[in-house]
C-alpha atoms as a PDB file:
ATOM      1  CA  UNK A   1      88.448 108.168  88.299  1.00  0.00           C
ATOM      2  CA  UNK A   2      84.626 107.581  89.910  1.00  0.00           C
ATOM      3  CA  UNK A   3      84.846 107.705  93.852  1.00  0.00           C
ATOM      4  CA  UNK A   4      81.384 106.520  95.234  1.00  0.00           C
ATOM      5  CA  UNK A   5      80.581 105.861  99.119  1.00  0.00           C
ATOM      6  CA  UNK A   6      78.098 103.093  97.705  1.00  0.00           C
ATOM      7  CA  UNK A   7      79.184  99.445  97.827  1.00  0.00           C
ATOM      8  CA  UNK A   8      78.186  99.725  93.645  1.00  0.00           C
ATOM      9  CA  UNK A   9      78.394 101.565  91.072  1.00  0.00           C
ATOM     10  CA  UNK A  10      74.886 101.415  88.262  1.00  0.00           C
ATOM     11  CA  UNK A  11      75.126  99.493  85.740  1.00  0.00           C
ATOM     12  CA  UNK A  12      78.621  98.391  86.084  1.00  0.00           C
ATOM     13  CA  UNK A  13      79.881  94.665  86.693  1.00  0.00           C
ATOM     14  CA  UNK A  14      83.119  95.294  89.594  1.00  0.00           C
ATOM     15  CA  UNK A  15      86.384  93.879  90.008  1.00  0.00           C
ATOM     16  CA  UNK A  16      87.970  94.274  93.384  1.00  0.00           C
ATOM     17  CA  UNK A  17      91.349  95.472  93.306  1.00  0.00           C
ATOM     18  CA  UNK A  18      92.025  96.681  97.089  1.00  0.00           C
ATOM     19  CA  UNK A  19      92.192  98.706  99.742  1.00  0.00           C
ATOM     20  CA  UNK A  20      93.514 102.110  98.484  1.00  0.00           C
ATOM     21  CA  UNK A  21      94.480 105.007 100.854  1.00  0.00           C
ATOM     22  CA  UNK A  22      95.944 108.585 101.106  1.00  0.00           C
ATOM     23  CA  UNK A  23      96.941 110.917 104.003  1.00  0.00           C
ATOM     24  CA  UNK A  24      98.215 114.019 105.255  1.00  0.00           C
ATOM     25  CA  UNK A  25      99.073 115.941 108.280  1.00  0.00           C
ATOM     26  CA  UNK A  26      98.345 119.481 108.248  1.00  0.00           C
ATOM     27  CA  UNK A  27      98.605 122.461 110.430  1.00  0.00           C
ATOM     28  CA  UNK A  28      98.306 126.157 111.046  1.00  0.00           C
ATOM     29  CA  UNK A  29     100.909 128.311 112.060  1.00  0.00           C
ATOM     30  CA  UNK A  30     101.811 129.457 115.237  1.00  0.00           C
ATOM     31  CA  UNK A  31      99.704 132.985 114.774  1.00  0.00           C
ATOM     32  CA  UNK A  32      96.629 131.745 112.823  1.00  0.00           C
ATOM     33  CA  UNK A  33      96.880 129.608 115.352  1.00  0.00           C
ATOM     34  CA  UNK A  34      96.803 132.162 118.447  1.00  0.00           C
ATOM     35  CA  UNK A  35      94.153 134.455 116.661  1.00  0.00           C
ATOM     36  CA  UNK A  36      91.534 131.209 116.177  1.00  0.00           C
ATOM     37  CA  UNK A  37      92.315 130.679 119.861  1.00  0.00           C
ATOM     38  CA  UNK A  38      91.158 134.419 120.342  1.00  0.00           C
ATOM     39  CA  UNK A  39      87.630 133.776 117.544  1.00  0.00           C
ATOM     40  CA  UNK A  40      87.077 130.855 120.642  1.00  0.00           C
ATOM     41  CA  UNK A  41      85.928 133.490 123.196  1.00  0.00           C
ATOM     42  CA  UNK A  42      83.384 134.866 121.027  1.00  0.00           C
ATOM     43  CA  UNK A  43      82.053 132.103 119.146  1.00  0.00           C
ATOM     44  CA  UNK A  44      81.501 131.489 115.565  1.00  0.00           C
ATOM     45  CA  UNK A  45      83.292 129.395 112.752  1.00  0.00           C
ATOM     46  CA  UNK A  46      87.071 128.968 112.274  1.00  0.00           C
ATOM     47  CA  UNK A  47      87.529 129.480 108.850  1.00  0.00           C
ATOM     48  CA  UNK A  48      91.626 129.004 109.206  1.00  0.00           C
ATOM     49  CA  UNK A  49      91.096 125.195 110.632  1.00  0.00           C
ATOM     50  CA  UNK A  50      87.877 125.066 108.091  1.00  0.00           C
ATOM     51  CA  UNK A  51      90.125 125.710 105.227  1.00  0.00           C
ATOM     52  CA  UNK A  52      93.005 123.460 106.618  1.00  0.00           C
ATOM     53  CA  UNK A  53      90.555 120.626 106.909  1.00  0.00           C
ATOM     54  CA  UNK A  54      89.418 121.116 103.135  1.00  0.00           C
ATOM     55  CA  UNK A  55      92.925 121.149 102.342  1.00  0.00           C
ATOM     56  CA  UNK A  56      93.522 118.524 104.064  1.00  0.00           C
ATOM     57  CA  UNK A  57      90.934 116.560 102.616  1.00  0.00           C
ATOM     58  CA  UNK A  58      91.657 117.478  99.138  1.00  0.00           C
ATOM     59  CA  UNK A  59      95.260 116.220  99.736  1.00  0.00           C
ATOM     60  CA  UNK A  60      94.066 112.851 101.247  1.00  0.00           C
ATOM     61  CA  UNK A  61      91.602 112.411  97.810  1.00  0.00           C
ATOM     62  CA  UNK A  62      94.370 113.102  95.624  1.00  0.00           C
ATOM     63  CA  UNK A  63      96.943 110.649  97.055  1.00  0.00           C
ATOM     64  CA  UNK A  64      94.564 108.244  97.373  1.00  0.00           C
ATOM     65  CA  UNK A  65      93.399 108.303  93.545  1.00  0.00           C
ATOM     66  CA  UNK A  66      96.694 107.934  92.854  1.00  0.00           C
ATOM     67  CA  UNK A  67      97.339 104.412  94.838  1.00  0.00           C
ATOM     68  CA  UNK A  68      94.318 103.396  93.003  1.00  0.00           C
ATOM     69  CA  UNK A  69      95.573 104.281  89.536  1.00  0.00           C
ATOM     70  CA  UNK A  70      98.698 102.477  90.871  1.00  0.00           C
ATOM     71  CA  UNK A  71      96.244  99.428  90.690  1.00  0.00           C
ATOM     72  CA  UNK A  72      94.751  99.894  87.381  1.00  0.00           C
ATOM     73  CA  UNK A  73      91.760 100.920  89.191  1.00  0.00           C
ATOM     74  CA  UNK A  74      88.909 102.628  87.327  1.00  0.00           C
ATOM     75  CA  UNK A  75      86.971 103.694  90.226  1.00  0.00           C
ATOM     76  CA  UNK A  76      86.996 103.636  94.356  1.00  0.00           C
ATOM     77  CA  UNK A  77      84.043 102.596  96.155  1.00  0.00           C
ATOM     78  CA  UNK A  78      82.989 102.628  99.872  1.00  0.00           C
ATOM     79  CA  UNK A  79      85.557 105.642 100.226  1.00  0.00           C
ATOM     80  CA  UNK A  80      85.368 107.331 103.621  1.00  0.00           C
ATOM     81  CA  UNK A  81      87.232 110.098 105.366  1.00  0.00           C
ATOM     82  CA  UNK A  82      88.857 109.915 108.622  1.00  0.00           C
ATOM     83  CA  UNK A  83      90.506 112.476 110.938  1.00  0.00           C
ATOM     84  CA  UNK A  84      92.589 112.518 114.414  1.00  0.00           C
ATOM     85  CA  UNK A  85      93.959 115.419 116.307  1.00  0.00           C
ATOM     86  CA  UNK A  86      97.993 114.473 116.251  1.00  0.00           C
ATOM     87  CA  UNK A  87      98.831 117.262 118.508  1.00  0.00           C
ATOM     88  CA  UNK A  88      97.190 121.278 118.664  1.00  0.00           C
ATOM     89  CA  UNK A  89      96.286 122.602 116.183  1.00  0.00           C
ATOM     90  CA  UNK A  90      97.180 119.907 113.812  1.00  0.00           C
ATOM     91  CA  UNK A  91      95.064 117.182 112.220  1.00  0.00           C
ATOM     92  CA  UNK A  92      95.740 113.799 109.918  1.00  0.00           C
ATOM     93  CA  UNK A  93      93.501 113.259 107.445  1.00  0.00           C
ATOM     94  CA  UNK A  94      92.773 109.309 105.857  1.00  0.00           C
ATOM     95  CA  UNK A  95      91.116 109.107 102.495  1.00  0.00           C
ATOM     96  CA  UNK A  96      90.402 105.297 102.168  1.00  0.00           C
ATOM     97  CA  UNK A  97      88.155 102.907 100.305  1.00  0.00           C
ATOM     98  CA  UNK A  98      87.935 100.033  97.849  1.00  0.00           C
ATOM     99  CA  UNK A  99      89.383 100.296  94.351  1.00  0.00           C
ATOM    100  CA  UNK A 100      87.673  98.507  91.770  1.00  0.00           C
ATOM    101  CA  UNK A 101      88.241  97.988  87.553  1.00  0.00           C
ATOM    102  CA  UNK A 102      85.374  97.527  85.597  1.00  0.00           C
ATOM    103  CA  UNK A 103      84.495  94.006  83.897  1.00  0.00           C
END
């Protein structure tokens, strides 16, 4: 499966299928979620919610491959990532975009 953010893909002739998606809502628990609180007072990058969000992310992509090979789809363009804070210290993440078959 190609995923592109461009509209095209070179050299290819595209069929739109649809709008294909995938999500997830992750979180930490309660004490990774207490000792990033405590990283807060001194600054610097927390890798807990950094690896949640590529987790996240990664869990998005896959379910949203998956709608598109649902469709027949042999690629997604436009594909974009959202996120929204659903409550502390946990996150939904959208994986969405346009899945296409090849002419």
């Amino acid at each position: 499966m190609i995923l592109v953010t461009t509209e095209t893909i070179s050299g290819k002739e595209l069929e739109t299928l649809g709008l294909v998606r995938g999500s997830t809502i992750q979180s930490k628990n309660i004490g990774r979620d207490i000792t990033q609180g405590f990283k807060t007072l001194v600054g610097g990058e927390l890798k807990a919610y950094t690896e949640m969000m590529n987790e996240a992310r990664a869990i998005a992509t896959k379910r949203m491959v998956e709608d598109a090979e649902g469709l027949g789809a042999d690629a997604v363009v436009c594909m974009r990532y959202a996120s929204s804070a659903v409550m502390q210290g946990a996150a939904e993440v959208i994986a969405y975009g346009t899945a296409v078959k090849f002419k």
